[in-house]
N, C-alpha and C. Protein backbone atom coordinates (compact mmCIF):
# COMPACT_ATOMS: atom_id res chain seq x y z
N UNK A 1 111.23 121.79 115.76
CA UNK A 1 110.89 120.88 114.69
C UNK A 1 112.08 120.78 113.73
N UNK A 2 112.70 119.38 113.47
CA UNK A 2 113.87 119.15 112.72
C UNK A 2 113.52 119.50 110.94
N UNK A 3 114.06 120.26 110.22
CA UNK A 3 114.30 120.42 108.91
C UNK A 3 113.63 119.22 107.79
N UNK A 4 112.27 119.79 107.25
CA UNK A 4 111.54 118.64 106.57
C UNK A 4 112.57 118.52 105.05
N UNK A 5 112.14 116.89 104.69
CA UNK A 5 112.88 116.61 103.90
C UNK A 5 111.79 116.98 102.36
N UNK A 6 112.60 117.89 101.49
CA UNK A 6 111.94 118.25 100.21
C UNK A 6 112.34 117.71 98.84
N UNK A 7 111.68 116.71 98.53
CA UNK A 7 112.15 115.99 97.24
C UNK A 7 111.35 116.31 96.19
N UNK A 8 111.97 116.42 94.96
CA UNK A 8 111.33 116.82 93.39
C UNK A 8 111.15 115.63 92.92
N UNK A 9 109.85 115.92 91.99
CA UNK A 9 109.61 114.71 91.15
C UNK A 9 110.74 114.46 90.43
N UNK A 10 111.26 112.86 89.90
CA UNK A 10 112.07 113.19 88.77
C UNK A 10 111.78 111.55 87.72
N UNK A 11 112.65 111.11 87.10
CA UNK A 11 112.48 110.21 86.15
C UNK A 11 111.95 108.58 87.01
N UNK A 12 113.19 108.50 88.12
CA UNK A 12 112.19 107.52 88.78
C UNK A 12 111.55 107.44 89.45
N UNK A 13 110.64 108.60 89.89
CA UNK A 13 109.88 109.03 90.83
C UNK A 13 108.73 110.06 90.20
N UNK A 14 108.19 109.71 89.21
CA UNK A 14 107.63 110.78 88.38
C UNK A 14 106.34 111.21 89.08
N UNK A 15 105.85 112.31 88.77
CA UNK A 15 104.42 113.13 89.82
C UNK A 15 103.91 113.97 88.61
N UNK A 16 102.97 113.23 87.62
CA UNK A 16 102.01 114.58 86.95
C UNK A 16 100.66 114.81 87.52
N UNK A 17 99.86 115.72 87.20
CA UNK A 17 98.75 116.60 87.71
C UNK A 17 97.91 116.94 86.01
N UNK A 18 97.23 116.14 85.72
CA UNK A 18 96.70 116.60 84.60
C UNK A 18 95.33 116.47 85.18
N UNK A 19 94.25 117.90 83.94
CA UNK A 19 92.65 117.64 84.32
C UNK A 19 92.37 116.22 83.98
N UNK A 20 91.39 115.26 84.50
CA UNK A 20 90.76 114.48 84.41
C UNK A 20 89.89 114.62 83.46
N UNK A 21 89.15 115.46 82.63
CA UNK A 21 88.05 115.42 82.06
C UNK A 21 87.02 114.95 82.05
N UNK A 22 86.62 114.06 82.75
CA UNK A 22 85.62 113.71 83.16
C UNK A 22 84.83 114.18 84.43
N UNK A 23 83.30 113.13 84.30
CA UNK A 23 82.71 113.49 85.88
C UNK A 23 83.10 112.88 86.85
N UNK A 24 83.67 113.14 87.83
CA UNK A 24 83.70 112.47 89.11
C UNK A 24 82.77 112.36 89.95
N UNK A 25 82.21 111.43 90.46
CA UNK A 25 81.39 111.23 92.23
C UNK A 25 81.82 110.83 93.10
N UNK A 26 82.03 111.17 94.25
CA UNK A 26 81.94 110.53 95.13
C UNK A 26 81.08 110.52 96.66
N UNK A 27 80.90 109.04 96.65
CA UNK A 27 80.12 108.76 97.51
C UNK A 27 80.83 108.10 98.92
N UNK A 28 80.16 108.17 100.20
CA UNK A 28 80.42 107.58 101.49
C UNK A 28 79.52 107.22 102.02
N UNK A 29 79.10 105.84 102.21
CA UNK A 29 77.76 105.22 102.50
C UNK A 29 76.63 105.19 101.77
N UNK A 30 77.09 105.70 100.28
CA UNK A 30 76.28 105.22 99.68
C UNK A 30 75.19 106.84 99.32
N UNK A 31 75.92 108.20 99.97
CA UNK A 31 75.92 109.13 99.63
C UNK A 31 76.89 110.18 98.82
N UNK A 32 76.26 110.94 97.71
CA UNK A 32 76.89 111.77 97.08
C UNK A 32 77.47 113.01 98.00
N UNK A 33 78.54 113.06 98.38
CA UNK A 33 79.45 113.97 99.19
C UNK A 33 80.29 114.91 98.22
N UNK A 34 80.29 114.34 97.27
CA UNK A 34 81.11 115.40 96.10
C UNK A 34 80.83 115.05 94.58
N UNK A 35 80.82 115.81 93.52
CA UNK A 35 80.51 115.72 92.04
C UNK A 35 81.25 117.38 91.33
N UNK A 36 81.51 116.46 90.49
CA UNK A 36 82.70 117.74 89.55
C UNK A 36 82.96 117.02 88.53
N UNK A 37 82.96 118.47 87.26
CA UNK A 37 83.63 118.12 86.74
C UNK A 37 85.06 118.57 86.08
N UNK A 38 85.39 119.20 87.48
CA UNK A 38 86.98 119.52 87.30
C UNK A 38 87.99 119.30 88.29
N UNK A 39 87.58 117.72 88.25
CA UNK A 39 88.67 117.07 88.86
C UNK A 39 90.37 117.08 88.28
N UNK A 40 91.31 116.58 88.96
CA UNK A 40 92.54 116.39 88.81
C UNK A 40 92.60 115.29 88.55
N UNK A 41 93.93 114.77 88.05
CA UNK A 41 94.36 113.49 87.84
C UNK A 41 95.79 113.42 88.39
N UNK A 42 96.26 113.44 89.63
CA UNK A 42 97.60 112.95 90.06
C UNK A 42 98.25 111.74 90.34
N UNK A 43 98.72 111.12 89.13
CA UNK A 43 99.47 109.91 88.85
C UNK A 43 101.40 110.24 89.50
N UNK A 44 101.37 109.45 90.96
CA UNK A 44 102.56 109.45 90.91
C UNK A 44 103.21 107.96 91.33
N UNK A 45 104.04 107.83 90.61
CA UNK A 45 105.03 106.80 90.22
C UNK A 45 104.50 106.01 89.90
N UNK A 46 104.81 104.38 90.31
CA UNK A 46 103.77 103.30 90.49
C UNK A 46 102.36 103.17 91.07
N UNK A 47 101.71 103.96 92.05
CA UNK A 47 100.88 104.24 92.37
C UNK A 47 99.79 103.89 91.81
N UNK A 48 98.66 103.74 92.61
CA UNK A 48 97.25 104.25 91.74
C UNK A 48 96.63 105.46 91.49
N UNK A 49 96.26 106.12 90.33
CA UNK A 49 95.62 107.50 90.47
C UNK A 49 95.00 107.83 91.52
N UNK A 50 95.32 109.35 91.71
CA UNK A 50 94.12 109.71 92.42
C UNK A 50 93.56 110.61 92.08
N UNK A 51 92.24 110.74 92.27
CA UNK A 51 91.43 112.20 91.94
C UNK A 51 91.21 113.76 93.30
N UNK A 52 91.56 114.26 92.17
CA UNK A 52 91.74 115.59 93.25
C UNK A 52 90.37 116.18 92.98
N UNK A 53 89.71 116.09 93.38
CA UNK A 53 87.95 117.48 93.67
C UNK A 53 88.26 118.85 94.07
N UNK A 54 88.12 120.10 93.41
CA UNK A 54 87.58 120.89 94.22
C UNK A 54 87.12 120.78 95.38
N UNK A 55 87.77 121.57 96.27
CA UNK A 55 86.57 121.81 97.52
C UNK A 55 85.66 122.02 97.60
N UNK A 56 85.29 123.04 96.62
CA UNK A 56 83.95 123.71 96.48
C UNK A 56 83.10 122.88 95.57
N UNK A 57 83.74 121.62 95.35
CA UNK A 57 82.59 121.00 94.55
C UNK A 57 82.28 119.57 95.76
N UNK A 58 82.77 119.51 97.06
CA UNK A 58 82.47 118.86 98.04
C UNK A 58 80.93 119.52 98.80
N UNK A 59 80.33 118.60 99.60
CA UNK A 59 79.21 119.13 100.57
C UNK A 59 79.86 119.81 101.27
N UNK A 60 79.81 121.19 101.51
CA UNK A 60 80.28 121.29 102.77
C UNK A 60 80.27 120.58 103.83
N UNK A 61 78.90 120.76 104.17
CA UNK A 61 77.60 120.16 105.41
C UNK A 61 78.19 118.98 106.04
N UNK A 62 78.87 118.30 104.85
CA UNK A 62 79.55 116.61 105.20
C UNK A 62 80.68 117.06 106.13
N UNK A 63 81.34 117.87 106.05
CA UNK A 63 82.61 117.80 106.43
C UNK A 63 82.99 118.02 107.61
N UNK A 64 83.99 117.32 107.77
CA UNK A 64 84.17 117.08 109.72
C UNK A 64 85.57 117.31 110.19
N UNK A 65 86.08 118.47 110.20
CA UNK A 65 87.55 118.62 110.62
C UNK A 65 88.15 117.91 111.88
N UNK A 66 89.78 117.52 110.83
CA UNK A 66 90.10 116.71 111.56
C UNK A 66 91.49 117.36 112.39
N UNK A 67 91.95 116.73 113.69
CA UNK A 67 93.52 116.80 113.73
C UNK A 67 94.73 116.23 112.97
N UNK A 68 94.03 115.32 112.02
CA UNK A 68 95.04 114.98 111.52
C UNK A 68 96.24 115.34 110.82
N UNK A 69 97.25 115.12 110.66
CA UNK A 69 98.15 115.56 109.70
C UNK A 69 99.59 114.52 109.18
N UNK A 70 99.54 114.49 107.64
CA UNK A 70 100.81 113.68 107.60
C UNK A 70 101.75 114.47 106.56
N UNK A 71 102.59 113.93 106.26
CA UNK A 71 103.90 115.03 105.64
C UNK A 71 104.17 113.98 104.39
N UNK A 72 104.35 114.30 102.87
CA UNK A 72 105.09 114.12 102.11
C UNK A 72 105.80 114.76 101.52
N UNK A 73 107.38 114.18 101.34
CA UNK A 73 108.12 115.14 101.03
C UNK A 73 108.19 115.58 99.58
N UNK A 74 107.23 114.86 98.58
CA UNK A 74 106.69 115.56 97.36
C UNK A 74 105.92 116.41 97.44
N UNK A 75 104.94 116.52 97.89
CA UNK A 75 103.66 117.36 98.25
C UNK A 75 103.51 118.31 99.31
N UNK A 76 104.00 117.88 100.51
CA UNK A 76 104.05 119.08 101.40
C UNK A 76 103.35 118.16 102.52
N UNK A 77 102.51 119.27 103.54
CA UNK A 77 102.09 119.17 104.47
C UNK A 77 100.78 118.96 104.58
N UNK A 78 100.09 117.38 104.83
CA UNK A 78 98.43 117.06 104.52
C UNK A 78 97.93 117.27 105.64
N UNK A 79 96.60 118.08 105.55
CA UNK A 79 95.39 118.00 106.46
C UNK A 79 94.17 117.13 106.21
N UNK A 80 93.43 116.91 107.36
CA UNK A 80 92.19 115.70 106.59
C UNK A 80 90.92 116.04 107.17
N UNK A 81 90.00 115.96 106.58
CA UNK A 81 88.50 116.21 107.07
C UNK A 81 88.11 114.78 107.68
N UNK A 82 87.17 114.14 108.15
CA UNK A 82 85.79 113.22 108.45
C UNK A 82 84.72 113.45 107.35
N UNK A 83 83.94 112.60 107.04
CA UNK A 83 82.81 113.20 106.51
C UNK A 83 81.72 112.44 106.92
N UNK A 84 80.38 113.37 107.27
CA UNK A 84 79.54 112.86 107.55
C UNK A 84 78.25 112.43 106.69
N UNK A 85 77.94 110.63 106.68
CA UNK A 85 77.07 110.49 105.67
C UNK A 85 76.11 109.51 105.57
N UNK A 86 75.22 109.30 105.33
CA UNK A 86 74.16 107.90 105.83
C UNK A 86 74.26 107.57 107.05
N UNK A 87 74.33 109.03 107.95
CA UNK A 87 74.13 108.99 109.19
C UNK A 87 75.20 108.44 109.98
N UNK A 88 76.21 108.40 109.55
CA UNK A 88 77.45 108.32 110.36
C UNK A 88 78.69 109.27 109.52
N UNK A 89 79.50 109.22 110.56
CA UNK A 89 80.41 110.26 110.17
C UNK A 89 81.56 109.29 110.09
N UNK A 90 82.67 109.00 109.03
CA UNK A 90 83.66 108.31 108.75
C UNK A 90 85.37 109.27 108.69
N UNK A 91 85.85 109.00 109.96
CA UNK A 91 86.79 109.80 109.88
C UNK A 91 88.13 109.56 108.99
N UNK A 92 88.79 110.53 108.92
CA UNK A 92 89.82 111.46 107.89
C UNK A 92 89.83 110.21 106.35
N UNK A 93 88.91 110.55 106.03
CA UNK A 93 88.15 109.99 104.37
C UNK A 93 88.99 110.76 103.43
N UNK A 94 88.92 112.26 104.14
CA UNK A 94 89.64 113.33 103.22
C UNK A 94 91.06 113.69 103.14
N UNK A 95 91.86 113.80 102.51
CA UNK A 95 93.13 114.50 102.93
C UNK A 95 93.58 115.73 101.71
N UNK A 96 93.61 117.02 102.13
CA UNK A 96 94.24 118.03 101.32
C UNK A 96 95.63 118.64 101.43
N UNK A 97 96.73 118.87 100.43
CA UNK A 97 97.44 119.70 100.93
C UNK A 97 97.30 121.49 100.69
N UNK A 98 96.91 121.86 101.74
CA UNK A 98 96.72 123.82 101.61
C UNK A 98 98.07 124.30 100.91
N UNK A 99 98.36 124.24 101.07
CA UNK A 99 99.97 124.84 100.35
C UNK A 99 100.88 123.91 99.89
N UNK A 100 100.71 123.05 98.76
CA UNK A 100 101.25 122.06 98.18
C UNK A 100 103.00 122.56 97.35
N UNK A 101 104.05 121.64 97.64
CA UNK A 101 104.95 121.92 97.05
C UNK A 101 104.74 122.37 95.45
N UNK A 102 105.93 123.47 95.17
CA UNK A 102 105.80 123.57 93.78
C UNK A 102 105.37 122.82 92.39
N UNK A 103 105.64 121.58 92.87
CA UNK A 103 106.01 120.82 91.63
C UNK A 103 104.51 119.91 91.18
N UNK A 104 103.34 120.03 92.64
CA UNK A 104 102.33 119.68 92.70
C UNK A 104 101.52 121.18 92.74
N UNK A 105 101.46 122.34 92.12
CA UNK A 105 100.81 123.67 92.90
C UNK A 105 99.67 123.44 92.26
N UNK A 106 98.77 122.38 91.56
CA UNK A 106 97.33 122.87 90.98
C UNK A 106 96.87 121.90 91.52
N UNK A 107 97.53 121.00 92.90
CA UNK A 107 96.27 120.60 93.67
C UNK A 107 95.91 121.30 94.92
N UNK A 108 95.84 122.75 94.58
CA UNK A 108 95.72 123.47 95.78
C UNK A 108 94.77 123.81 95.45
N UNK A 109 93.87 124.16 96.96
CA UNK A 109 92.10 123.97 97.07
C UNK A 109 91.71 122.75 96.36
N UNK A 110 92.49 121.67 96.45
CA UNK A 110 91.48 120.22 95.84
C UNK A 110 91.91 119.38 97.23
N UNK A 111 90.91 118.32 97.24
CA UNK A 111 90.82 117.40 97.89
C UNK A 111 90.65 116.05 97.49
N UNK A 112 91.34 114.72 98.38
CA UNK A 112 91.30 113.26 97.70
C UNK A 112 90.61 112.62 98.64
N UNK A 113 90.16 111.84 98.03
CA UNK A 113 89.42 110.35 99.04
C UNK A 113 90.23 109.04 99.54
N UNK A 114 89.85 108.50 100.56
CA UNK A 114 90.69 107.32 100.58
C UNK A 114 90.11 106.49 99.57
N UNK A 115 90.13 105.29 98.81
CA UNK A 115 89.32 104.51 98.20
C UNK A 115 88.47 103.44 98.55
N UNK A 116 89.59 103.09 100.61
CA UNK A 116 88.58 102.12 101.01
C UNK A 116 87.69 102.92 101.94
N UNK A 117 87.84 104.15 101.79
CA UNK A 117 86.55 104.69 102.71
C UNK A 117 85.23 105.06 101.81
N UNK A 118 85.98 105.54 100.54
CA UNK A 118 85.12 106.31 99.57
C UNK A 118 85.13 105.63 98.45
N UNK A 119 83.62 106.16 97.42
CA UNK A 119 83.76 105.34 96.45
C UNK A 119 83.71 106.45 95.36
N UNK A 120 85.18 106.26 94.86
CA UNK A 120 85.03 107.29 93.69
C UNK A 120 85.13 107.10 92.47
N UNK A 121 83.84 107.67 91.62
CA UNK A 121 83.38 107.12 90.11
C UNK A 121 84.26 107.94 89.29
N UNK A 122 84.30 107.88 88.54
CA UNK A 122 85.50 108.48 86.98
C UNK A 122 84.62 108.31 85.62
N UNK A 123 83.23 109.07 85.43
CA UNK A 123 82.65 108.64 84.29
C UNK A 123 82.92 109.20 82.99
């Protein structure tokens, strides 16, 4: 495996991680699969936010491991669940990084949603 490429946040590429303070839900089909209220808030660059959940504030029960995996060279190395819900199971909905680069380390043990798979509230 060739030498992954590791880039730091910087001025034009900015990456913060602040709590959200609020409640989060999220739903998949129209089921509650996760609720917290100590979500993340990782705003990077132009982007749209995303919310990071606890794991432990996910269903377990929902969750459907996946093979997936993709690489950013801000963040590290992503894994992704399926989740199963209103009777179907919608695959890699989820993506976490387990061992997130330094510069991201407090979204470790959290997890994100896609937005067109999932519907996630910010109340």
């Amino acid at each position: 495996m060739s030498e992954r490429t590791v880039l730091q946040p910087t001025a034009e590429h900015p990456i913060t991680v602040t709590p959200t303070g609020r409640h989060v839900v999220v739903r998949v089909g129209g089921q509650v699969v996760a609720e917290t209220d100590h979500a993340l808030t990782l705003q990077e660059s132009t982007y749209p936010a995303v919310q990071y959940v606890p794991l432990t504030d996910v269903v377990s029960s929902a969750l459907v491991s996946s093979d997936t995996t993709t690489y950013c060279p801000y963040k590290g190395e992503a894994s992704y669940y399926g989740v199963t819900a209103a009777g179907q199971t919608v695959d890699d909905v989820i993506w976490t990084y387990e061992q997130p680069y330094p510069a991201v380390a407090e979204i470790a043990g959290h997890v994100a949603f896609y937005a067109d798979k999932a519907d996630v509230a910010v109340g």
